[in-house]
PDB file of N, CA and C in Angstrom:
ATOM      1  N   UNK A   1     183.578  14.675 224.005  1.00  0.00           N
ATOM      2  CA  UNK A   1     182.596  13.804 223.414  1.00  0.00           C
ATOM      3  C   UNK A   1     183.000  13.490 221.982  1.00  0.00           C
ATOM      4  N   UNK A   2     182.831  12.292 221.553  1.00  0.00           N
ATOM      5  CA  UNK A   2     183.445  11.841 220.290  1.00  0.00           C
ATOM      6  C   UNK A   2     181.716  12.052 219.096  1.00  0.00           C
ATOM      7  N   UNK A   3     182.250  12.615 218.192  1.00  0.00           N
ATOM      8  CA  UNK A   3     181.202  13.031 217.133  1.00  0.00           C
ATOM      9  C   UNK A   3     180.926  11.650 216.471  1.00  0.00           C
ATOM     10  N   UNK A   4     181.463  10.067 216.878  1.00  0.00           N
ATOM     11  CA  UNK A   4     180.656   8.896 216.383  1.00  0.00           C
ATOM     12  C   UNK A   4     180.113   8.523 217.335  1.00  0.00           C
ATOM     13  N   UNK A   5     179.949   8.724 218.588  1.00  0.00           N
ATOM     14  CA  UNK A   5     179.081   8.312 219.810  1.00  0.00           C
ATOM     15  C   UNK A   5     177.497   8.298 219.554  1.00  0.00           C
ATOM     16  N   UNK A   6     177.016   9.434 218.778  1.00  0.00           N
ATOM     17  CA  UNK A   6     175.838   9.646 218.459  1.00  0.00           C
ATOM     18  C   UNK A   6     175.001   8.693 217.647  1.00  0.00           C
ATOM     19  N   UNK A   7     175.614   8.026 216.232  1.00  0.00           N
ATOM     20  CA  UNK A   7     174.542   7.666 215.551  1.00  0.00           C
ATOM     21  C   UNK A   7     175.857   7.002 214.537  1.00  0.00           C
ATOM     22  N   UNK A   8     175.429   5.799 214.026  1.00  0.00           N
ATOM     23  CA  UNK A   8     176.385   5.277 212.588  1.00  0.00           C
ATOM     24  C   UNK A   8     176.316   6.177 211.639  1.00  0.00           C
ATOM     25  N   UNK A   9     176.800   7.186 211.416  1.00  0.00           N
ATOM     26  CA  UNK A   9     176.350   8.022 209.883  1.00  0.00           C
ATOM     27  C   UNK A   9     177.187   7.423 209.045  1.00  0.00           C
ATOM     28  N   UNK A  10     176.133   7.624 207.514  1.00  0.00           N
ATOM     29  CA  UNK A  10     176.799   7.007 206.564  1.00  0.00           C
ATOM     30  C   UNK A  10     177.150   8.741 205.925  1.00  0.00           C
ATOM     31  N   UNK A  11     176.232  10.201 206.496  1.00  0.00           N
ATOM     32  CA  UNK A  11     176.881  10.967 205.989  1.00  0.00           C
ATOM     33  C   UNK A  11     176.468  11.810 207.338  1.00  0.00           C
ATOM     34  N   UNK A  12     177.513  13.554 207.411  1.00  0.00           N
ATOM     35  CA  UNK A  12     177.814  14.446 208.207  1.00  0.00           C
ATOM     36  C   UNK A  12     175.741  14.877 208.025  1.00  0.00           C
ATOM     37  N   UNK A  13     175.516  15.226 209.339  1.00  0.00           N
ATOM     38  CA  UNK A  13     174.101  15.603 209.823  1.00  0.00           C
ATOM     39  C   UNK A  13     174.067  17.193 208.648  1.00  0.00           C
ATOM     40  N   UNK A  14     173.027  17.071 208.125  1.00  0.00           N
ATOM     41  CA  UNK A  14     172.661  18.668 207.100  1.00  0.00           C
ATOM     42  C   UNK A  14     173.071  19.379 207.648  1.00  0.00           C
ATOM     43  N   UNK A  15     173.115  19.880 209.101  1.00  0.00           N
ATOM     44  CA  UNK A  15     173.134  21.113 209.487  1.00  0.00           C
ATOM     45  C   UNK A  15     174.356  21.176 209.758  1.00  0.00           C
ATOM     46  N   UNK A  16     175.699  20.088 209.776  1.00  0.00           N
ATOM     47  CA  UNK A  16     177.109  20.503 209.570  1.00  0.00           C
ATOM     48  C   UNK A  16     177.707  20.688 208.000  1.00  0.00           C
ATOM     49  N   UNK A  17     177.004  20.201 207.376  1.00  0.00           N
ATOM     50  CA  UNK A  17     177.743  20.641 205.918  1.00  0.00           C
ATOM     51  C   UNK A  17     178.474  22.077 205.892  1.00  0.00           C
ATOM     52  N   UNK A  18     177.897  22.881 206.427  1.00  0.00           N
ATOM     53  CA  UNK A  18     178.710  24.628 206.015  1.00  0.00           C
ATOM     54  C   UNK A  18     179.561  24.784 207.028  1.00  0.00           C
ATOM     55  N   UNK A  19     179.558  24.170 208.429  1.00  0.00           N
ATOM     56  CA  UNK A  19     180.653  23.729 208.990  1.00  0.00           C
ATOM     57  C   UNK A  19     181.927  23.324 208.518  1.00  0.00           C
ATOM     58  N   UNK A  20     181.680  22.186 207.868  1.00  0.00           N
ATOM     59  CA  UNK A  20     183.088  21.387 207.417  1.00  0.00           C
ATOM     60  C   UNK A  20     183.336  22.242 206.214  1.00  0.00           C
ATOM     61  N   UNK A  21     182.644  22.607 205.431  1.00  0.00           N
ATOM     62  CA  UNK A  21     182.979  23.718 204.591  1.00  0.00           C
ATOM     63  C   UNK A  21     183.617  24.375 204.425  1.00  0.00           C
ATOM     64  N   UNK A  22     183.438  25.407 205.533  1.00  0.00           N
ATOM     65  CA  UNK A  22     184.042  26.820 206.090  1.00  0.00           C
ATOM     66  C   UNK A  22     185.150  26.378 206.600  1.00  0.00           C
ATOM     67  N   UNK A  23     185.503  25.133 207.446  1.00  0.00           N
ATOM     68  CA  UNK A  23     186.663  24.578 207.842  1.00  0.00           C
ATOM     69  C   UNK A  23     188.022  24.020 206.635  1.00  0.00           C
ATOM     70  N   UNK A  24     187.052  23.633 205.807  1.00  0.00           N
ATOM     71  CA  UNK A  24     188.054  22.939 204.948  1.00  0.00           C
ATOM     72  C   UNK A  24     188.527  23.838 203.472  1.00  0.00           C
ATOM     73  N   UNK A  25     187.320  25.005 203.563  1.00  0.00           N
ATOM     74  CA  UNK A  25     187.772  26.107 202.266  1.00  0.00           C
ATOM     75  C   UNK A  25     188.786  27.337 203.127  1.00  0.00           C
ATOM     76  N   UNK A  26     188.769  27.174 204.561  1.00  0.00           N
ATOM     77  CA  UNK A  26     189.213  28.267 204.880  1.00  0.00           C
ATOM     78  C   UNK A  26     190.815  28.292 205.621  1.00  0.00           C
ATOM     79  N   UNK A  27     191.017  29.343 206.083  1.00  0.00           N
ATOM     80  CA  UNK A  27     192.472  29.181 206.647  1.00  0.00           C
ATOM     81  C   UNK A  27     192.386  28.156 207.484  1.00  0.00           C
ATOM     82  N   UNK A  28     191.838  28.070 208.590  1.00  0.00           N
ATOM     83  CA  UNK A  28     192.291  27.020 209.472  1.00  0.00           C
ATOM     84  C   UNK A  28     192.616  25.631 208.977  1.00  0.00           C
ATOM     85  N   UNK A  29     192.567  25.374 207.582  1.00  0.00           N
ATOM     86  CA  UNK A  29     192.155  23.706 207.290  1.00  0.00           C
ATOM     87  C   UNK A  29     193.871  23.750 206.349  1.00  0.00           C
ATOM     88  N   UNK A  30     194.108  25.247 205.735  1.00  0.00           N
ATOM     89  CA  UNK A  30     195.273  24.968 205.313  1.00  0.00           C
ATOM     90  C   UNK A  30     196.157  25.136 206.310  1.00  0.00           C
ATOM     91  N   UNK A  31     195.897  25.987 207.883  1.00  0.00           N
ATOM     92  CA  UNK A  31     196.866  25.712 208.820  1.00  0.00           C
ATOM     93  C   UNK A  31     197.314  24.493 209.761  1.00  0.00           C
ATOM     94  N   UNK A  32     195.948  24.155 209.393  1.00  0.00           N
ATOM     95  CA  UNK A  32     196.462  22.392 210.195  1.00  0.00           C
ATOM     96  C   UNK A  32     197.228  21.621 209.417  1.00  0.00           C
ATOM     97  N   UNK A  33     196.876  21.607 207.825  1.00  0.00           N
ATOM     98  CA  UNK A  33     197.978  20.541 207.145  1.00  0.00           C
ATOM     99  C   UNK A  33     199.083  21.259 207.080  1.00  0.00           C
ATOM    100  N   UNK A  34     199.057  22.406 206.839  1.00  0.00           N
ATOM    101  CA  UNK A  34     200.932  22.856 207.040  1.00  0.00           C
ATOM    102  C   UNK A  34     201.402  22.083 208.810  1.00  0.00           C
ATOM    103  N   UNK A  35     200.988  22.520 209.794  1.00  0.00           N
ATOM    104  CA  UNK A  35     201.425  21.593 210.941  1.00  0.00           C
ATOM    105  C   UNK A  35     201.647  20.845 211.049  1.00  0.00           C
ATOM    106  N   UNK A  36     200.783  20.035 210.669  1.00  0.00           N
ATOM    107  CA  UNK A  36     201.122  18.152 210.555  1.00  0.00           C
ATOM    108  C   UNK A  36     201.705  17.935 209.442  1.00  0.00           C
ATOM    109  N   UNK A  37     202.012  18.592 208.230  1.00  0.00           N
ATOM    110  CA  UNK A  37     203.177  18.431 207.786  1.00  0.00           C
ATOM    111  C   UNK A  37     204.609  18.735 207.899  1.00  0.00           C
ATOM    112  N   UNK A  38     205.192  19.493 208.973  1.00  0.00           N
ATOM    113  CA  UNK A  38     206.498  20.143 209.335  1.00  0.00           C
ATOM    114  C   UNK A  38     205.969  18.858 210.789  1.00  0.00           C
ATOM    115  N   UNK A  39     205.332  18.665 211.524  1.00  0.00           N
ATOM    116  CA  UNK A  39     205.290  17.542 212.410  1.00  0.00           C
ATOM    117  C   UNK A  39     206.002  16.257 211.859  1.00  0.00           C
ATOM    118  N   UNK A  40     205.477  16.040 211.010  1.00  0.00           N
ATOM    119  CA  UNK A  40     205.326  14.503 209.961  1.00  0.00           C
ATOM    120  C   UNK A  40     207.130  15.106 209.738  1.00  0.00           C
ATOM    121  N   UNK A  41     207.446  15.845 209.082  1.00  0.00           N
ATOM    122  CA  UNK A  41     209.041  16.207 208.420  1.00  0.00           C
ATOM    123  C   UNK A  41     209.798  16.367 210.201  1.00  0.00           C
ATOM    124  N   UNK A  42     209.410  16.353 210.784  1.00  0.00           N
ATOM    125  CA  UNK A  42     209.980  16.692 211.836  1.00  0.00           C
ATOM    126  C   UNK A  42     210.329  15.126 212.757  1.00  0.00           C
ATOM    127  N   UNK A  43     209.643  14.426 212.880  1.00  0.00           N
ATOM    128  CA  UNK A  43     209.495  13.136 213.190  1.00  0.00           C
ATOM    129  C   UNK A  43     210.390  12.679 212.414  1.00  0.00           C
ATOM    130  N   UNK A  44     210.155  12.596 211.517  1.00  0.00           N
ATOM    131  CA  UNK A  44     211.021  11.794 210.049  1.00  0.00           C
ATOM    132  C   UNK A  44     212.567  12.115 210.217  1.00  0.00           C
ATOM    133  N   UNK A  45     212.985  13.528 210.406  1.00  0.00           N
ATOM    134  CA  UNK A  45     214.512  13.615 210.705  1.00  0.00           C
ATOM    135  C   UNK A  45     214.881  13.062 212.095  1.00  0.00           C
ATOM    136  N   UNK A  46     214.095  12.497 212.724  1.00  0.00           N
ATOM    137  CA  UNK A  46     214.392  12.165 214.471  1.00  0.00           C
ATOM    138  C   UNK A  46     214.514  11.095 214.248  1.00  0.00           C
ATOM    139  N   UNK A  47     214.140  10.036 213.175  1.00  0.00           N
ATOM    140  CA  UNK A  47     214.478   8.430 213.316  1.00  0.00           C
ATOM    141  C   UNK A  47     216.049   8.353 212.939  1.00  0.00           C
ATOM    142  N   UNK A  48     216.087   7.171 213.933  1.00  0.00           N
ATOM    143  CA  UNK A  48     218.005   6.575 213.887  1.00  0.00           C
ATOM    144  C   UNK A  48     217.173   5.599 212.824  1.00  0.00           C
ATOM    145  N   UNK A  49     218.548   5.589 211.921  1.00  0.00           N
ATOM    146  CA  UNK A  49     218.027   4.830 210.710  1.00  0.00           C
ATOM    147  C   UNK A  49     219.074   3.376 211.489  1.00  0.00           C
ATOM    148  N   UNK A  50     219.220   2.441 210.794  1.00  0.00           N
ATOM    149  CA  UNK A  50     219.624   1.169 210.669  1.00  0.00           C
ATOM    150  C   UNK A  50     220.921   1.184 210.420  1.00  0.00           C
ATOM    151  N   UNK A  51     221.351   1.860 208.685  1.00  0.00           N
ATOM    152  CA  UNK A  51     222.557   1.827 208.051  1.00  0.00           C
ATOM    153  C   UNK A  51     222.890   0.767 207.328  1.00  0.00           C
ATOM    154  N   UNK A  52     222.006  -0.447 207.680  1.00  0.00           N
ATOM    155  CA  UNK A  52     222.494  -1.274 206.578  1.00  0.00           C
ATOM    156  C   UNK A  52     221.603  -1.106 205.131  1.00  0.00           C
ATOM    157  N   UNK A  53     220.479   0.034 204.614  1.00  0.00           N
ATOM    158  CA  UNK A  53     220.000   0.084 203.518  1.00  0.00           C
ATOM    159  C   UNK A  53     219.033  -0.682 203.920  1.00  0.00           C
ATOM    160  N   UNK A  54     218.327  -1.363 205.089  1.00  0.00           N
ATOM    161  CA  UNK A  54     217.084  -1.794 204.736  1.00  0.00           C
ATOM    162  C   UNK A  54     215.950  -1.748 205.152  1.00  0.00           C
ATOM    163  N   UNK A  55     216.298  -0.025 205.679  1.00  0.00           N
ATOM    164  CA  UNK A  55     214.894   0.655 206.356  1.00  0.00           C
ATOM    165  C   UNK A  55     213.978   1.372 205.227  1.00  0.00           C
ATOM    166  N   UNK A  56     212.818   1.207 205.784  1.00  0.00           N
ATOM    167  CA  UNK A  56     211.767   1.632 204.726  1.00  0.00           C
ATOM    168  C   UNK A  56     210.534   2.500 205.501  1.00  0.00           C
ATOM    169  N   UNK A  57     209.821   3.499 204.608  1.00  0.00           N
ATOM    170  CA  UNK A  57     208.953   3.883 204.980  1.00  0.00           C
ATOM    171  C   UNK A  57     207.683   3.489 204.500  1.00  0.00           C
ATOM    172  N   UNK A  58     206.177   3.808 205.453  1.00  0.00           N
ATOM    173  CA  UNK A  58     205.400   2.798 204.845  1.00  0.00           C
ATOM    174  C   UNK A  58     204.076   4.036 204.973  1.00  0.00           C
ATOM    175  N   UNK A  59     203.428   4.454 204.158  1.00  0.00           N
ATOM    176  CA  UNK A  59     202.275   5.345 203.970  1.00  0.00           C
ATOM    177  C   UNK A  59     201.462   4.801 203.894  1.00  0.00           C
ATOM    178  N   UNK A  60     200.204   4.972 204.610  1.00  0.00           N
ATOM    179  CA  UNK A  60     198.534   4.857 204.549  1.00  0.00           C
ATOM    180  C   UNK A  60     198.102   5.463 203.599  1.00  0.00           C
ATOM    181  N   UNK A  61     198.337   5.456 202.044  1.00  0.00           N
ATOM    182  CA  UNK A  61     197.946   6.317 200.933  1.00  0.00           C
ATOM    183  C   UNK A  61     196.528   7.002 200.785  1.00  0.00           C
ATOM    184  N   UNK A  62     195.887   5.950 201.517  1.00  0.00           N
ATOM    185  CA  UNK A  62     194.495   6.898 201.490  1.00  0.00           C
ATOM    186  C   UNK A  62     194.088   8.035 202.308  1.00  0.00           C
ATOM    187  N   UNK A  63     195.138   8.325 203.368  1.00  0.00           N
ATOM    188  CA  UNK A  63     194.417   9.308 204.417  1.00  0.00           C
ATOM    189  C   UNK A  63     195.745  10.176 204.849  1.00  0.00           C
ATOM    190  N   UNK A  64     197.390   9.203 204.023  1.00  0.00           N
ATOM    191  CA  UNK A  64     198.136  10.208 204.851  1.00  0.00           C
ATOM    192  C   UNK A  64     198.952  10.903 203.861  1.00  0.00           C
ATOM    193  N   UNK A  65     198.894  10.939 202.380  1.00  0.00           N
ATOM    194  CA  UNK A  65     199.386  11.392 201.530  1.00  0.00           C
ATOM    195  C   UNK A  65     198.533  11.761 200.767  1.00  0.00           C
ATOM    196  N   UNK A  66     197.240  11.844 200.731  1.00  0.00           N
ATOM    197  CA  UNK A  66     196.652  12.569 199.628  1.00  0.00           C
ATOM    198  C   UNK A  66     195.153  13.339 200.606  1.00  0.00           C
ATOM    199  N   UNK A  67     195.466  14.846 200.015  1.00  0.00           N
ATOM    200  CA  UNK A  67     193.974  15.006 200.905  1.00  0.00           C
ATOM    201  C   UNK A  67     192.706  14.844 200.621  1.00  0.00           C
ATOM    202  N   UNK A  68     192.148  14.457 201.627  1.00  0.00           N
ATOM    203  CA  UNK A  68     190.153  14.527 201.227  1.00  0.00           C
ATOM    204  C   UNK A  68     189.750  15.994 200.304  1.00  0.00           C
ATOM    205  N   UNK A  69     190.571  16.780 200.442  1.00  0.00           N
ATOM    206  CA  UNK A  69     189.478  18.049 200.341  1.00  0.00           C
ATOM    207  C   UNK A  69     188.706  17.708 198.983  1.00  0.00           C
ATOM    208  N   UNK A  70     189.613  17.152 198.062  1.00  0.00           N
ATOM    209  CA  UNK A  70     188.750  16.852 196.354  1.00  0.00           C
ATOM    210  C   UNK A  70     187.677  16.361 196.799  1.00  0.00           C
ATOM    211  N   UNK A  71     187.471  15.424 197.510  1.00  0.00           N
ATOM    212  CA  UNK A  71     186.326  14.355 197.838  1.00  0.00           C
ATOM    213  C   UNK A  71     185.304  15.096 198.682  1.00  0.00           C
ATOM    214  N   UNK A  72     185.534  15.767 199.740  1.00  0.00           N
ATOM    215  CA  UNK A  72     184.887  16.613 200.588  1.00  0.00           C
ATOM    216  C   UNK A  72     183.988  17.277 199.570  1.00  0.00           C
ATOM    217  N   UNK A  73     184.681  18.021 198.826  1.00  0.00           N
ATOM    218  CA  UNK A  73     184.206  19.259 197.270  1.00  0.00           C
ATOM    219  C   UNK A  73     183.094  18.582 196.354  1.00  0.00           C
ATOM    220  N   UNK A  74     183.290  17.275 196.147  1.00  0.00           N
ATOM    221  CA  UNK A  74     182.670  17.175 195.222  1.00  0.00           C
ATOM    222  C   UNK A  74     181.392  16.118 196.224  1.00  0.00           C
ATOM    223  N   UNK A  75     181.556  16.168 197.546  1.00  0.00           N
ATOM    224  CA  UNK A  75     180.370  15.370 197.888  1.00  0.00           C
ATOM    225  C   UNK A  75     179.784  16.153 198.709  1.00  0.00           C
ATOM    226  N   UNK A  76     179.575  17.239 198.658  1.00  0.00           N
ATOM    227  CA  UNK A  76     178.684  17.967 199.209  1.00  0.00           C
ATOM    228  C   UNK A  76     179.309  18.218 201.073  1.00  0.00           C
ATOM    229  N   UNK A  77     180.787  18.216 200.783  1.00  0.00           N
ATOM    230  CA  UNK A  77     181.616  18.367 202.223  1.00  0.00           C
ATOM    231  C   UNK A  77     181.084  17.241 203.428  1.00  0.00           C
ATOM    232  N   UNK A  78     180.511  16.501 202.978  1.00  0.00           N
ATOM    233  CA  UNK A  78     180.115  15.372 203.796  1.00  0.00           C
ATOM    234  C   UNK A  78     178.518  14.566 203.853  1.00  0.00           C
ATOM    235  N   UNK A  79     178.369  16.066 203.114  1.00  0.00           N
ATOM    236  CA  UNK A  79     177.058  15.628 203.337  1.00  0.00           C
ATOM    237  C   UNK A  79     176.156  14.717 202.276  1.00  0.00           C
ATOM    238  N   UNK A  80     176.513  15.049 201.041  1.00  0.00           N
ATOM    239  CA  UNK A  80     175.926  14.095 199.637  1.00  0.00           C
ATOM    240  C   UNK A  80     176.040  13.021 199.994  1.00  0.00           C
ATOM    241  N   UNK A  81     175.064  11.788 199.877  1.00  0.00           N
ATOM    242  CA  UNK A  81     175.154  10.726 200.297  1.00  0.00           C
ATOM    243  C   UNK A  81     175.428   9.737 198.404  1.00  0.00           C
ATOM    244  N   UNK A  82     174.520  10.429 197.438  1.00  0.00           N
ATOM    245  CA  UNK A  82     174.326  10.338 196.664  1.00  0.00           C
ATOM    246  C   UNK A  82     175.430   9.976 195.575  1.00  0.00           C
ATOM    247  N   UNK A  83     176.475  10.480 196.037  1.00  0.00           N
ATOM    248  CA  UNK A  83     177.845  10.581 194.897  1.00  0.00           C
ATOM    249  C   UNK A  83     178.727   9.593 195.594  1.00  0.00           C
TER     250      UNK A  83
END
């Protein structure tokens, strides 16, 4: 079941705030980005490049190089609607 099926939220339901919390202050949240980062480095050595110099890489800066957690922290982990 997909957690947007339910309702448009503009923020995470009160009673998940200490959820995403506990997820994102705790080990599991630094073991997933170590994964998907040796994934991401792992992918990256598997591309056949071109060779003529005019391959490029292209980042989603908002979601794939910098993490939420600052933003998570200072908005109440999902839940502050307010900030």
């Amino acid at each position: 079941m997909a957690s947007n099926n339910l309702s448009p939220w503009k923020t995470i339901p009160v009673e998940c705030a200490n959820y995403v919390k506990d997820y994102m202050m705790g080990r599991a949240y630094k073991i997933d980005v170590e994964r998907v980062s040796k994934e991401a480095g792992i992918y990256a050595k598997s591309v056949q490049l071109g060779g003529d110099g005019k391959d490029v890489w292209v980042f989603n800066v908002d979601e794939t190089l910098l993490s939420n957690l600052p933003y998570y922290v200072e908005h109440g982990y999902g839940y502050d609607s307010d900030s």
